[in-house]
C-alpha atoms as a PDB file:
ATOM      1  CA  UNK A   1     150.738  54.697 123.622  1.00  0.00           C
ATOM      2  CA  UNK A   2     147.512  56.447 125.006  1.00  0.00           C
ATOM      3  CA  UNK A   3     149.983  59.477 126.403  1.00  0.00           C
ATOM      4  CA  UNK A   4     151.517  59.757 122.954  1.00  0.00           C
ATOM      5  CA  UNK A   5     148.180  59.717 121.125  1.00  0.00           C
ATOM      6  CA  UNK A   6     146.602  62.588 123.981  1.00  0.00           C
ATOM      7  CA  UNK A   7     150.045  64.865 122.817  1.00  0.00           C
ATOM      8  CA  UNK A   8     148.613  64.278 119.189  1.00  0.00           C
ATOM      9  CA  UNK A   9     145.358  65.331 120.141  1.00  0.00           C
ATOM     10  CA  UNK A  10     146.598  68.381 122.280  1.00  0.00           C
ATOM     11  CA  UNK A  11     149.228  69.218 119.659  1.00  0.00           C
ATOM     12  CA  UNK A  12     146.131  69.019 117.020  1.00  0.00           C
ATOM     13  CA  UNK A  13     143.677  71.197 119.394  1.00  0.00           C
ATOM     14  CA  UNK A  14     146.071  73.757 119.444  1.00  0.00           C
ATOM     15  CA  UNK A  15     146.476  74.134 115.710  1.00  0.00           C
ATOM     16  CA  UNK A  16     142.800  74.000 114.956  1.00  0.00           C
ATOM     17  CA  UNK A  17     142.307  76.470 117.852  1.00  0.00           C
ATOM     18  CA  UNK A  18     144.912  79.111 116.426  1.00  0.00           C
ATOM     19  CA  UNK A  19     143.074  78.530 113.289  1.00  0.00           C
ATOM     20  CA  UNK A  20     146.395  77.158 111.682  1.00  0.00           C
ATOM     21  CA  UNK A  21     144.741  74.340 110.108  1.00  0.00           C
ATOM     22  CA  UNK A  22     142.294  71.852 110.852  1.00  0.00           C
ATOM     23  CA  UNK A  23     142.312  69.385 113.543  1.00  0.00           C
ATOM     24  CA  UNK A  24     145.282  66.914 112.650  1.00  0.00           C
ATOM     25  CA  UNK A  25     148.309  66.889 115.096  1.00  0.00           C
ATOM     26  CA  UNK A  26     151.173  64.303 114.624  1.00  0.00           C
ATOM     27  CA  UNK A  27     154.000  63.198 117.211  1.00  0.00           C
ATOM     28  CA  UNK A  28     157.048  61.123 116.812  1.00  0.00           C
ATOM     29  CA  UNK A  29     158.743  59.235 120.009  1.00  0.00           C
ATOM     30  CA  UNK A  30     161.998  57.634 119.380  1.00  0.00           C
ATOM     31  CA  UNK A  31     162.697  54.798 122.501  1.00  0.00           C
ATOM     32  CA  UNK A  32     159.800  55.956 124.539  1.00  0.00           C
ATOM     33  CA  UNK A  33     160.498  59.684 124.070  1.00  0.00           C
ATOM     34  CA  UNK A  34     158.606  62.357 121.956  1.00  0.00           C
ATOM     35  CA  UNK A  35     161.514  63.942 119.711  1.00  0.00           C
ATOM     36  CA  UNK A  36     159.039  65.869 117.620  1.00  0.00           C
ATOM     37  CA  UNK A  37     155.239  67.101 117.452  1.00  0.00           C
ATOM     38  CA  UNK A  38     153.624  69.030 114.663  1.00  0.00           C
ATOM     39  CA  UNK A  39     150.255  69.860 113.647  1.00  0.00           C
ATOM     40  CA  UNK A  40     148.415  70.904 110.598  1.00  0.00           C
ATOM     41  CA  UNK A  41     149.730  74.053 109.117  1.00  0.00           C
ATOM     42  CA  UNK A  42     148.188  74.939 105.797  1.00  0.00           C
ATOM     43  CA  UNK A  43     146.481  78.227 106.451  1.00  0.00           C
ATOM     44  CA  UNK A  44     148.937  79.418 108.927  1.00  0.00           C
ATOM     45  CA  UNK A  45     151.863  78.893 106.005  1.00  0.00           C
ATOM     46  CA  UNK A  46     150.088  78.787 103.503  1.00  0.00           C
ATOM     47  CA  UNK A  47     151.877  75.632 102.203  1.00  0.00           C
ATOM     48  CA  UNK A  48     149.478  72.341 101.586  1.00  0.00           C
ATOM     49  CA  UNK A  49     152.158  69.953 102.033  1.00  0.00           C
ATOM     50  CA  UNK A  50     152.030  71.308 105.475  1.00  0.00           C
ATOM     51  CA  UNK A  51     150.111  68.782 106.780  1.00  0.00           C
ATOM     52  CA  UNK A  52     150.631  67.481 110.192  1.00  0.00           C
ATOM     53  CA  UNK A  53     153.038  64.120 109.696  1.00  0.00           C
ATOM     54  CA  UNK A  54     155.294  66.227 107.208  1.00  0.00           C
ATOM     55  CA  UNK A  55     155.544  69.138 109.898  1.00  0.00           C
ATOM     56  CA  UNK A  56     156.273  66.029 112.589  1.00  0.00           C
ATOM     57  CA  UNK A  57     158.634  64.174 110.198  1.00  0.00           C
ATOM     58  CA  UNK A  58     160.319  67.319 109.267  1.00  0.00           C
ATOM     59  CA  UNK A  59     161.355  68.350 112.910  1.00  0.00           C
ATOM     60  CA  UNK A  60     162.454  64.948 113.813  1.00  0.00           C
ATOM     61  CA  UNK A  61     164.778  64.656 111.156  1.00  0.00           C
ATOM     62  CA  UNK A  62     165.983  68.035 111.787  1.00  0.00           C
ATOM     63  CA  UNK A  63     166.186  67.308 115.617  1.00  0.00           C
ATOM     64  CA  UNK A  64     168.313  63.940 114.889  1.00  0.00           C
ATOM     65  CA  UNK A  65     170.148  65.092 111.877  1.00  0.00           C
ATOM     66  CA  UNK A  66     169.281  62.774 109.485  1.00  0.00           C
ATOM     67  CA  UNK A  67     166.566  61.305 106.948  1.00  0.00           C
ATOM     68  CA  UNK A  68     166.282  58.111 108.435  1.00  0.00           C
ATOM     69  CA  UNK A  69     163.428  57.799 110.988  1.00  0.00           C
ATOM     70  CA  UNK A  70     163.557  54.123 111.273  1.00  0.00           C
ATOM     71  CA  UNK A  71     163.586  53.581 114.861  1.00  0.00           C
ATOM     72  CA  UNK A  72     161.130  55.965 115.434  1.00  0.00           C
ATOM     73  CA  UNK A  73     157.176  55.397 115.624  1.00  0.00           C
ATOM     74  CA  UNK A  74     154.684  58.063 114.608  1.00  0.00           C
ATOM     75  CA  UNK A  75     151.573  58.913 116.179  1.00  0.00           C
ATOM     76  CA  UNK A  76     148.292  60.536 114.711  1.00  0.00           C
ATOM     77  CA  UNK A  77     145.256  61.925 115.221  1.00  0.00           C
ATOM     78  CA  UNK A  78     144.101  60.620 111.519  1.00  0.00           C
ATOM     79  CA  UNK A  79     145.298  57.792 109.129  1.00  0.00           C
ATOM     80  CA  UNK A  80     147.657  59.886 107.010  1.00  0.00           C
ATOM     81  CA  UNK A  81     146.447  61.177 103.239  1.00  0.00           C
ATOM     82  CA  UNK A  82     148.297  59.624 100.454  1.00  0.00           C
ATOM     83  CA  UNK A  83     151.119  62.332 100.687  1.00  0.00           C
ATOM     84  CA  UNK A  84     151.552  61.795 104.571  1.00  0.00           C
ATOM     85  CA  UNK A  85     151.835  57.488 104.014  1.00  0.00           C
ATOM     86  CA  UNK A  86     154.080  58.008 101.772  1.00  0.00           C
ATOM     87  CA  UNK A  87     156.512  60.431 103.693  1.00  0.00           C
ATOM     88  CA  UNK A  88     156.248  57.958 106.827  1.00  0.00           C
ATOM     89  CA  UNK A  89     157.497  55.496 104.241  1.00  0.00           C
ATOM     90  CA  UNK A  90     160.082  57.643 103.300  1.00  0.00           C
ATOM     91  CA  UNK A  91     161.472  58.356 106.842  1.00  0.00           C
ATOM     92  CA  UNK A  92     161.392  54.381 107.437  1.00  0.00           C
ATOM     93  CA  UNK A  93     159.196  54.926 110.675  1.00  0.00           C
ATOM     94  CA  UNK A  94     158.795  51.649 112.090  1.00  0.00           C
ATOM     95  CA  UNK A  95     155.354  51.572 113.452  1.00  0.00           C
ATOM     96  CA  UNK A  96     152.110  54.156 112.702  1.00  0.00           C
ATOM     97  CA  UNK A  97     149.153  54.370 114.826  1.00  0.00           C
ATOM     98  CA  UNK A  98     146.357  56.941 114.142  1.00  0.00           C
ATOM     99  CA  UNK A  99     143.075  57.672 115.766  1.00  0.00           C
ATOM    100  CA  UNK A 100     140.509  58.706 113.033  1.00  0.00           C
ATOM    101  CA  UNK A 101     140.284  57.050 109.466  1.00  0.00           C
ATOM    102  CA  UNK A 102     140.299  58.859 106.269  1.00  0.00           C
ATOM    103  CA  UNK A 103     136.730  58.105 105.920  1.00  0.00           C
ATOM    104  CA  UNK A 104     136.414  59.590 109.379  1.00  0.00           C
ATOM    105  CA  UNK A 105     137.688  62.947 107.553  1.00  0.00           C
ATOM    106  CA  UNK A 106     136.056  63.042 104.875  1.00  0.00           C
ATOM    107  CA  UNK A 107     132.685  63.212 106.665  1.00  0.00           C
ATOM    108  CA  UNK A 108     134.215  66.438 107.977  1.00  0.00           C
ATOM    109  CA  UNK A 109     135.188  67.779 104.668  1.00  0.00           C
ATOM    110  CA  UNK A 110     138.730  66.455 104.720  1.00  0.00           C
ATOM    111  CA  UNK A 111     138.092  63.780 101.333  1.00  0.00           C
ATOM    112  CA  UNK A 112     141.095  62.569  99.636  1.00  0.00           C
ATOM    113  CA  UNK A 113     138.894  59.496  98.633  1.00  0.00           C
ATOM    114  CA  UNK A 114     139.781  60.932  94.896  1.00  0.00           C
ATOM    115  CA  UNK A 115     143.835  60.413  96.088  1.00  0.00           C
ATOM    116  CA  UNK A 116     143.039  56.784  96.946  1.00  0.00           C
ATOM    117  CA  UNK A 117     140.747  56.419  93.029  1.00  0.00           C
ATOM    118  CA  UNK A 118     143.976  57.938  91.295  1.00  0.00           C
ATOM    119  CA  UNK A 119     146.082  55.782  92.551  1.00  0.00           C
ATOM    120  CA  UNK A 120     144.473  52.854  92.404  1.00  0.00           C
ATOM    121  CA  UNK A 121     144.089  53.747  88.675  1.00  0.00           C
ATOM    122  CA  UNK A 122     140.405  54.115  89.204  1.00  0.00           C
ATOM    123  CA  UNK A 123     140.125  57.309  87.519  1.00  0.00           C
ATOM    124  CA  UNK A 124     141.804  59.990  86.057  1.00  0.00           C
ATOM    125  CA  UNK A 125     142.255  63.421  87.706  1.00  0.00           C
ATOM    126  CA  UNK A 126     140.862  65.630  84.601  1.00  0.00           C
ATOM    127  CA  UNK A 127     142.510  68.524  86.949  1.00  0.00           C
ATOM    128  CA  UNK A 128     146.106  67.639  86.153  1.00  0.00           C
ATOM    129  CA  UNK A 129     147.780  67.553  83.072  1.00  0.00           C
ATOM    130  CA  UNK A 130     150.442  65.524  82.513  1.00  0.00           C
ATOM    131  CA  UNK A 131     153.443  65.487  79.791  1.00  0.00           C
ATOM    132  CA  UNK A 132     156.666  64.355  79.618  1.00  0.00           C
ATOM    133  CA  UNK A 133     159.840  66.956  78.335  1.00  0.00           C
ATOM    134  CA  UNK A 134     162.908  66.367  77.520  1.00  0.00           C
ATOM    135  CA  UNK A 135     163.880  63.018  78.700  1.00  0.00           C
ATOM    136  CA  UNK A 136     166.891  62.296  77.337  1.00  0.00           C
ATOM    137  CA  UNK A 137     168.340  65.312  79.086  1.00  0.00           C
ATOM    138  CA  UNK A 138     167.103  64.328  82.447  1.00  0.00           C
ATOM    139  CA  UNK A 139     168.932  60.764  81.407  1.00  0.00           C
ATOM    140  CA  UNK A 140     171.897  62.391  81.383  1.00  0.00           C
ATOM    141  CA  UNK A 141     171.534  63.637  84.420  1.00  0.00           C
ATOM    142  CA  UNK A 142     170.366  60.124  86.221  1.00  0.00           C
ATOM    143  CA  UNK A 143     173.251  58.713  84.502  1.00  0.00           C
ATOM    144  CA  UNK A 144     175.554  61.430  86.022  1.00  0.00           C
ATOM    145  CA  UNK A 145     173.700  60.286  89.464  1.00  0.00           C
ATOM    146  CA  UNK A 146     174.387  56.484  89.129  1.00  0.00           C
ATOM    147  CA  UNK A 147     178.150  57.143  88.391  1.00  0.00           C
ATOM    148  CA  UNK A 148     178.618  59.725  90.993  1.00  0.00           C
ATOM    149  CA  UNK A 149     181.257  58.153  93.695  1.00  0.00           C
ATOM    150  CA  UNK A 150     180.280  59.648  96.512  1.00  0.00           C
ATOM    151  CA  UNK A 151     176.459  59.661  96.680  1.00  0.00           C
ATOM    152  CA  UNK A 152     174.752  59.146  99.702  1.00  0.00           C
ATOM    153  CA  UNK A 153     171.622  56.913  98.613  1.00  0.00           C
ATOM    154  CA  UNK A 154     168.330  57.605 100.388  1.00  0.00           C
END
């Protein structure tokens, strides 16, 4: 597990070094193997969901062909933000391990300790407004899901 965790490091090194984002770095091994690596690209794509599980997650399922990462393990350099835990839940990875803790980040200007008060219900984000639209045509549609015959559920 140590070799998977220095490939998370390295993969994390070289993002931060590039200046591609900071120093998170992600891999996933599938029965002993790494099948995919990422690492923090935010600045270099300008996209902050590109954080270094997604990009990891992302290329696995691409690599295997399909959504379901559930006998693979994922390795990182941090505990994963909100966003991140709940993508590895998505993907059904079996096992995380992660070096640093989110408290570990925040000290280096990485906080998502608002994330964690949001969800918990502890406060509200006065940042994002929220309102719901036209519901019962979006029911029509989730009806039109739950009787469609050949959906693949996910």
């Amino acid at each position: 597990m140590l070799d998977y965790m220095s490939h998370a490091i390295a993969e994390a090194r070289t993002g931060m070094r590039n200046n591609e984002g900071g120093p998170f770095g992600a891999v996933i091994v599938q029965a002993g193997r790494v099948i995919a690596s990422g690492h923090n690209e935010v600045l270099k794509t300008h996209d902050p969901t590109a954080h270094a599980e997604i990009v990891a997650i992302r290329r696995a399922a691409a690599h295997l062909g399909r959504f379901d990462l559930s006998d693979c393990e994922i390795y990182s350099t941090c505990e994963p933000c909100p966003m991140c835990f709940a993508a590895i839940h998505w993907a059904r990875l079996q096992k995380l391990c992660y070096g640093c803790t989110h408290q570990d980040a925040g000290e280096i200007g990485f906080d998502d300790a608002h994330l964690y008060q949001i969800i918990r219900g502890e406060i509200k984000d006065g940042r994002l407004q929220t309102e719901t639209l036209d519901r019962d045509r979006c029911l029509v549609l989730f009806a039109e899901w739950r009787d469609k015959s050949d959906k693949q559920t996910y």
